[in-house]
N, C-alpha and C. Protein backbone atom coordinates (compact mmCIF):
# COMPACT_ATOMS: atom_id res chain seq x y z
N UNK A 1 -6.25 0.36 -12.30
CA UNK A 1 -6.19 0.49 -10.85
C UNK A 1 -4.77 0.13 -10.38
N UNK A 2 -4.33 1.37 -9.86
CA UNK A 2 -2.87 0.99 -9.30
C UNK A 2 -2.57 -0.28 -8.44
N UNK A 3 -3.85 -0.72 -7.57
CA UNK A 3 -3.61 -1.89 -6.53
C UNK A 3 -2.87 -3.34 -7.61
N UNK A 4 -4.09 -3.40 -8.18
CA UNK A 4 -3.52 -4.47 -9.36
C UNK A 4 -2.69 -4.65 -10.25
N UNK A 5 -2.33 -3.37 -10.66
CA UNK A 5 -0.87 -3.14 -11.25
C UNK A 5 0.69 -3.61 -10.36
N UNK A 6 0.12 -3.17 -9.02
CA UNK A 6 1.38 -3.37 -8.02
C UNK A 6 1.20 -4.97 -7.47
N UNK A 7 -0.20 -5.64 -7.91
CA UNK A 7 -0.08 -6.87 -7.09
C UNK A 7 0.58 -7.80 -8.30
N UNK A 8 0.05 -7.59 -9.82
CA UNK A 8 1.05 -7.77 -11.12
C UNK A 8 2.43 -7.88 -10.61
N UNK A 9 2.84 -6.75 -10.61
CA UNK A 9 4.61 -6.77 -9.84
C UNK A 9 4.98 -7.68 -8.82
N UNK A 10 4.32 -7.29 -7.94
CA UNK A 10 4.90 -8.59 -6.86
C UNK A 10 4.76 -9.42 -6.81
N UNK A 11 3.74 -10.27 -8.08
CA UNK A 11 3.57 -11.74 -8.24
C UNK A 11 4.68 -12.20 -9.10
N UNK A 12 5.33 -10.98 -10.19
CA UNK A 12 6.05 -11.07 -11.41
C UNK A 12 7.78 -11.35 -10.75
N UNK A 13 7.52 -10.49 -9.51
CA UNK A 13 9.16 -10.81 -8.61
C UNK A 13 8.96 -12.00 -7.67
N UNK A 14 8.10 -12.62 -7.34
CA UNK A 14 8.19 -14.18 -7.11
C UNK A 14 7.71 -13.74 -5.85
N UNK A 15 7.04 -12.62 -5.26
CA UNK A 15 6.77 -12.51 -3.60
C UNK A 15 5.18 -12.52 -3.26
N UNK A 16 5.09 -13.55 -2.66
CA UNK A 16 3.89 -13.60 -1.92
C UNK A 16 3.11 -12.82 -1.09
N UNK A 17 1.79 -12.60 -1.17
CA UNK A 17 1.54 -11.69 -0.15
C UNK A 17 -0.13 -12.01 0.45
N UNK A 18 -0.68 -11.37 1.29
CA UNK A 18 -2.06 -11.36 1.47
C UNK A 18 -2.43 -10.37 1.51
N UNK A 19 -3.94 -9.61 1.30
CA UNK A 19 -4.30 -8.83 0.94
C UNK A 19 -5.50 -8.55 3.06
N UNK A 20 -4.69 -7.85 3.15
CA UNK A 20 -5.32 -7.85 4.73
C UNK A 20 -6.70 -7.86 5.09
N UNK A 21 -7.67 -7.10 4.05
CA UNK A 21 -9.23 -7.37 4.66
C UNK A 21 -9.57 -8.48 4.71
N UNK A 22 -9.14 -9.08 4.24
CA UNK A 22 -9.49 -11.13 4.30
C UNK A 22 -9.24 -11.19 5.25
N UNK A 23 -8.20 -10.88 6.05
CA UNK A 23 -8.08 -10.96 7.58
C UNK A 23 -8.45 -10.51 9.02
N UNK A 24 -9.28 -9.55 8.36
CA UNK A 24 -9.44 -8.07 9.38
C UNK A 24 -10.71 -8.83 10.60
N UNK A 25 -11.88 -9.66 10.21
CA UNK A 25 -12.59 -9.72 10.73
C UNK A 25 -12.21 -10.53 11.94
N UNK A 26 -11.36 -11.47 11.68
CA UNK A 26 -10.84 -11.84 12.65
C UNK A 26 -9.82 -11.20 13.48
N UNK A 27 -8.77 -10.29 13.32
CA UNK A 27 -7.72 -9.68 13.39
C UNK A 27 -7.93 -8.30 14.10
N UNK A 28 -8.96 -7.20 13.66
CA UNK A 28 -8.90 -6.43 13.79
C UNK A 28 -9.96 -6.09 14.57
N UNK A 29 -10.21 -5.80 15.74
CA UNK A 29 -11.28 -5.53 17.04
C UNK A 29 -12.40 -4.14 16.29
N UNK A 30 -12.24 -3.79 15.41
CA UNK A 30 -13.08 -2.50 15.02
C UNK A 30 -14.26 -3.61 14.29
N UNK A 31 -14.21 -4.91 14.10
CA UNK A 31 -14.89 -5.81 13.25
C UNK A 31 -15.80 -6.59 14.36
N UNK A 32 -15.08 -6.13 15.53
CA UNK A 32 -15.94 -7.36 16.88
C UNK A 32 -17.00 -6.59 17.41
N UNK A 33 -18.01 -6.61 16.45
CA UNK A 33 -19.22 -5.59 17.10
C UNK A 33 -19.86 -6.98 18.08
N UNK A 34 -19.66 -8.48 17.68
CA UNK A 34 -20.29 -9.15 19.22
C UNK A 34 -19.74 -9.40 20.18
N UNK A 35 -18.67 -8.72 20.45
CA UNK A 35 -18.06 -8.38 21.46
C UNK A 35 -18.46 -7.02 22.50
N UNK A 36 -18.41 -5.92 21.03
CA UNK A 36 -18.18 -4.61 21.92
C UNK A 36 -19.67 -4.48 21.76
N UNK A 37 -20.85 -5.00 21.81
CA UNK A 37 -22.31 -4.82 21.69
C UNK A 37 -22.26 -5.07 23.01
N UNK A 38 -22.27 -5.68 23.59
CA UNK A 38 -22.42 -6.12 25.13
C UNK A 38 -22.23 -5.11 26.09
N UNK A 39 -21.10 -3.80 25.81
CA UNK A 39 -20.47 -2.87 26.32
C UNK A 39 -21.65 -1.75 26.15
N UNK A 40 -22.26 -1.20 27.15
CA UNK A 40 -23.33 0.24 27.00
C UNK A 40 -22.43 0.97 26.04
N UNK A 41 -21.09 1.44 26.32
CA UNK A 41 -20.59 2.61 25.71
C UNK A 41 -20.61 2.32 23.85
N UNK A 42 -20.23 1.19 23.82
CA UNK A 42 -19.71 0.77 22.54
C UNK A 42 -21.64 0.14 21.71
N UNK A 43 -22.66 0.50 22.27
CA UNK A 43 -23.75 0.05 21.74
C UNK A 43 -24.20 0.95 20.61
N UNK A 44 -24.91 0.07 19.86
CA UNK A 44 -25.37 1.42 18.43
C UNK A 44 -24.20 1.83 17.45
N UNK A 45 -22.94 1.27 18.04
CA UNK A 45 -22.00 2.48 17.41
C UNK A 45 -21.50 1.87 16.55
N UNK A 46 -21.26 2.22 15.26
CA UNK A 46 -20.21 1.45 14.06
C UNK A 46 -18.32 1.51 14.44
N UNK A 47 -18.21 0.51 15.03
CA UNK A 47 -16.81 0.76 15.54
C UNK A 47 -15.52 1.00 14.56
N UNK A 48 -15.57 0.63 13.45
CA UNK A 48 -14.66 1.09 12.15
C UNK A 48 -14.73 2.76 12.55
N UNK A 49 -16.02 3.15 11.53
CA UNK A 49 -16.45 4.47 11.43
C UNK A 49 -16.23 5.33 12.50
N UNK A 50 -16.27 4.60 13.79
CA UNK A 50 -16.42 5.91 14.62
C UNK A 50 -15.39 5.75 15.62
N UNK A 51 -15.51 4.70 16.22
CA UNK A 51 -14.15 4.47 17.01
C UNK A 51 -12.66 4.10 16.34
N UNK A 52 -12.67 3.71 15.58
CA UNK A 52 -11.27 3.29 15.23
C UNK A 52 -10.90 3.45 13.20
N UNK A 53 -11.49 4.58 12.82
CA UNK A 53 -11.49 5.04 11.23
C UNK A 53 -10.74 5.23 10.92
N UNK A 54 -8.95 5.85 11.57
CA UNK A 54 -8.07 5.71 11.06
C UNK A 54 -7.60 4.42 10.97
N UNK A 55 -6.73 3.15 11.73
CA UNK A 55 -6.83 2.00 11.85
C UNK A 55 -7.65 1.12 10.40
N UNK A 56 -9.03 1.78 10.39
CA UNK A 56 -9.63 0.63 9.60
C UNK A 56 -9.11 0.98 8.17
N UNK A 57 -8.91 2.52 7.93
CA UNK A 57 -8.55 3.23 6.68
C UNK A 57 -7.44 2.47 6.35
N UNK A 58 -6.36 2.43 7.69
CA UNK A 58 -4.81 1.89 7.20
C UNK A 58 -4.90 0.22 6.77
N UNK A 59 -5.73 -0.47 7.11
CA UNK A 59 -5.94 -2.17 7.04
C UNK A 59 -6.41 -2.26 6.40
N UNK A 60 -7.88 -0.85 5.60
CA UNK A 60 -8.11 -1.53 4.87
C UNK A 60 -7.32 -1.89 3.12
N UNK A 61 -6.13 -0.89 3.56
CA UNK A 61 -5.31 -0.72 2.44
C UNK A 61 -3.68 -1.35 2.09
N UNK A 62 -3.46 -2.06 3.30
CA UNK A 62 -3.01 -3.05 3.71
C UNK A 62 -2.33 -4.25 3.19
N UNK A 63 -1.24 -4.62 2.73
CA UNK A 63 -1.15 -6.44 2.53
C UNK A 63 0.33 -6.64 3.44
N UNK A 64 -0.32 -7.61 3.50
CA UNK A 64 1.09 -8.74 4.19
C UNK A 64 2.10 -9.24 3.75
N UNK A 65 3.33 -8.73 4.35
CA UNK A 65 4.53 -8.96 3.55
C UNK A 65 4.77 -10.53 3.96
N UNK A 66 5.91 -11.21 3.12
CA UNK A 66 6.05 -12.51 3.94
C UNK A 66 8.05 -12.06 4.43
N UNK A 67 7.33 -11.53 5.80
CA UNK A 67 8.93 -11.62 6.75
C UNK A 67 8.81 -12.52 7.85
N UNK A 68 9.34 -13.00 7.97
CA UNK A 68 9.38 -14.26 8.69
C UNK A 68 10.58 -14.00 10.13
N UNK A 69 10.46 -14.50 11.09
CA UNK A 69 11.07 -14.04 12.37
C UNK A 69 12.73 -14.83 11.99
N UNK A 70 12.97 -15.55 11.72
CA UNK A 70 14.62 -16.61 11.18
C UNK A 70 14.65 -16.01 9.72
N UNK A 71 14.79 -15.09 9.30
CA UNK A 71 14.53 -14.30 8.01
C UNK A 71 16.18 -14.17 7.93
N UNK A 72 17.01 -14.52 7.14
CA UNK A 72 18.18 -13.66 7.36
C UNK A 72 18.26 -12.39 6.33
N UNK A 73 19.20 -11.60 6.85
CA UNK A 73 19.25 -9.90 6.58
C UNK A 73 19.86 -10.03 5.30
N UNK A 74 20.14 -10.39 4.71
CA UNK A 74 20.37 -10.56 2.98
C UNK A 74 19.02 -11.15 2.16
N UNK A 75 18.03 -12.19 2.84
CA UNK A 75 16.87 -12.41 1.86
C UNK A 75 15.74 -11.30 2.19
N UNK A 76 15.87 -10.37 3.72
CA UNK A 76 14.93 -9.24 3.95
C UNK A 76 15.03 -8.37 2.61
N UNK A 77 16.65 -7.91 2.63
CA UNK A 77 17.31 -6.98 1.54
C UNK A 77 17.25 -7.01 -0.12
N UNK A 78 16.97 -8.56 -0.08
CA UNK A 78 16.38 -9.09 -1.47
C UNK A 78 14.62 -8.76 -1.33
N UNK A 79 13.98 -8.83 -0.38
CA UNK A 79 12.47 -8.78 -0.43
C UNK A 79 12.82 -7.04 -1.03
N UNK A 80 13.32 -6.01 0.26
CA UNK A 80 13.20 -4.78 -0.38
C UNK A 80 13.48 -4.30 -1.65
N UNK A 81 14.77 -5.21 -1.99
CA UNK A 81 15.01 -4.73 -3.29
C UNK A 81 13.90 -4.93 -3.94
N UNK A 82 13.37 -5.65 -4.22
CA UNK A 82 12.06 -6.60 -4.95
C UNK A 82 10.70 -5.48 -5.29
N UNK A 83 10.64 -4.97 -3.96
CA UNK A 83 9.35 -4.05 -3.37
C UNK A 83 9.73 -2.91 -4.07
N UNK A 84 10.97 -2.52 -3.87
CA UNK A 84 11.34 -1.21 -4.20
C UNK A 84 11.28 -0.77 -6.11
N UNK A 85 11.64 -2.49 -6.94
CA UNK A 85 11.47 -2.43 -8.35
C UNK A 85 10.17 -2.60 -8.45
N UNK A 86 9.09 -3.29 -7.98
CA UNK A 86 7.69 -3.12 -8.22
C UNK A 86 7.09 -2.09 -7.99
N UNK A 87 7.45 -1.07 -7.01
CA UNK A 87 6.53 0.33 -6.88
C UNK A 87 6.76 1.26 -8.01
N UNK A 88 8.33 1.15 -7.99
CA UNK A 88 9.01 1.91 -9.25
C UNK A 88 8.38 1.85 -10.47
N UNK A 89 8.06 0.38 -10.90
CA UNK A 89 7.40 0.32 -12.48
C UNK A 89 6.07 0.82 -12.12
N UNK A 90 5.02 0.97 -10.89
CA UNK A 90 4.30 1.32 -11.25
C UNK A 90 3.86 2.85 -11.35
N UNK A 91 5.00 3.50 -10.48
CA UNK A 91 5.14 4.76 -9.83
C UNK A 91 5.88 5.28 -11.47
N UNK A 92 6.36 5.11 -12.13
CA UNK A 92 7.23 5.92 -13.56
C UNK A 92 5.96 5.76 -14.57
């Protein structure tokens, strides 16, 4: 499975990451059905699936880079480099 091959790599270049569905339920409003249950329009309805399926498709495939807002533009350029040799080994 390519996911695990590429999460291999980016553990092997020293970069941290999270894997976003761990996060989604809190994070991502297509997950707040006790929210949008309350709403007539939004009742019955699987809100991933029907309202928001692209969104859930993209999160659910998702991880978290670690960029940080005081990041300076030489350790960003080291993260890409980093990203860019891990896709590579798995992409050849």
């Amino acid at each position: 499975d390519q996911a695990k091959v590429f999460s291999c790599q980016l553990q092997q270049q020293g970069i941290t990451f999270k894997n976003l569905p761990g996060a989604l339920n809190w994070h991502f409003a297509g997950t707040w059905d006790y929210i949008f249950s309350k709403h007539p329009m939004y009742q019955q309805k699987n809100l991933e699936k029907y309202i928001w399926p692209q969104s859930s498709c993209l999160l659910r495939r998702a991880i978290a880079l670690p960029i940080y807002l005081n990041m300076s533009k030489g350790a960003i350029s080291v993260l890409i480099d980093k990203l860019h040799d891990s896709l590579c080994a798995i992409i050849a």
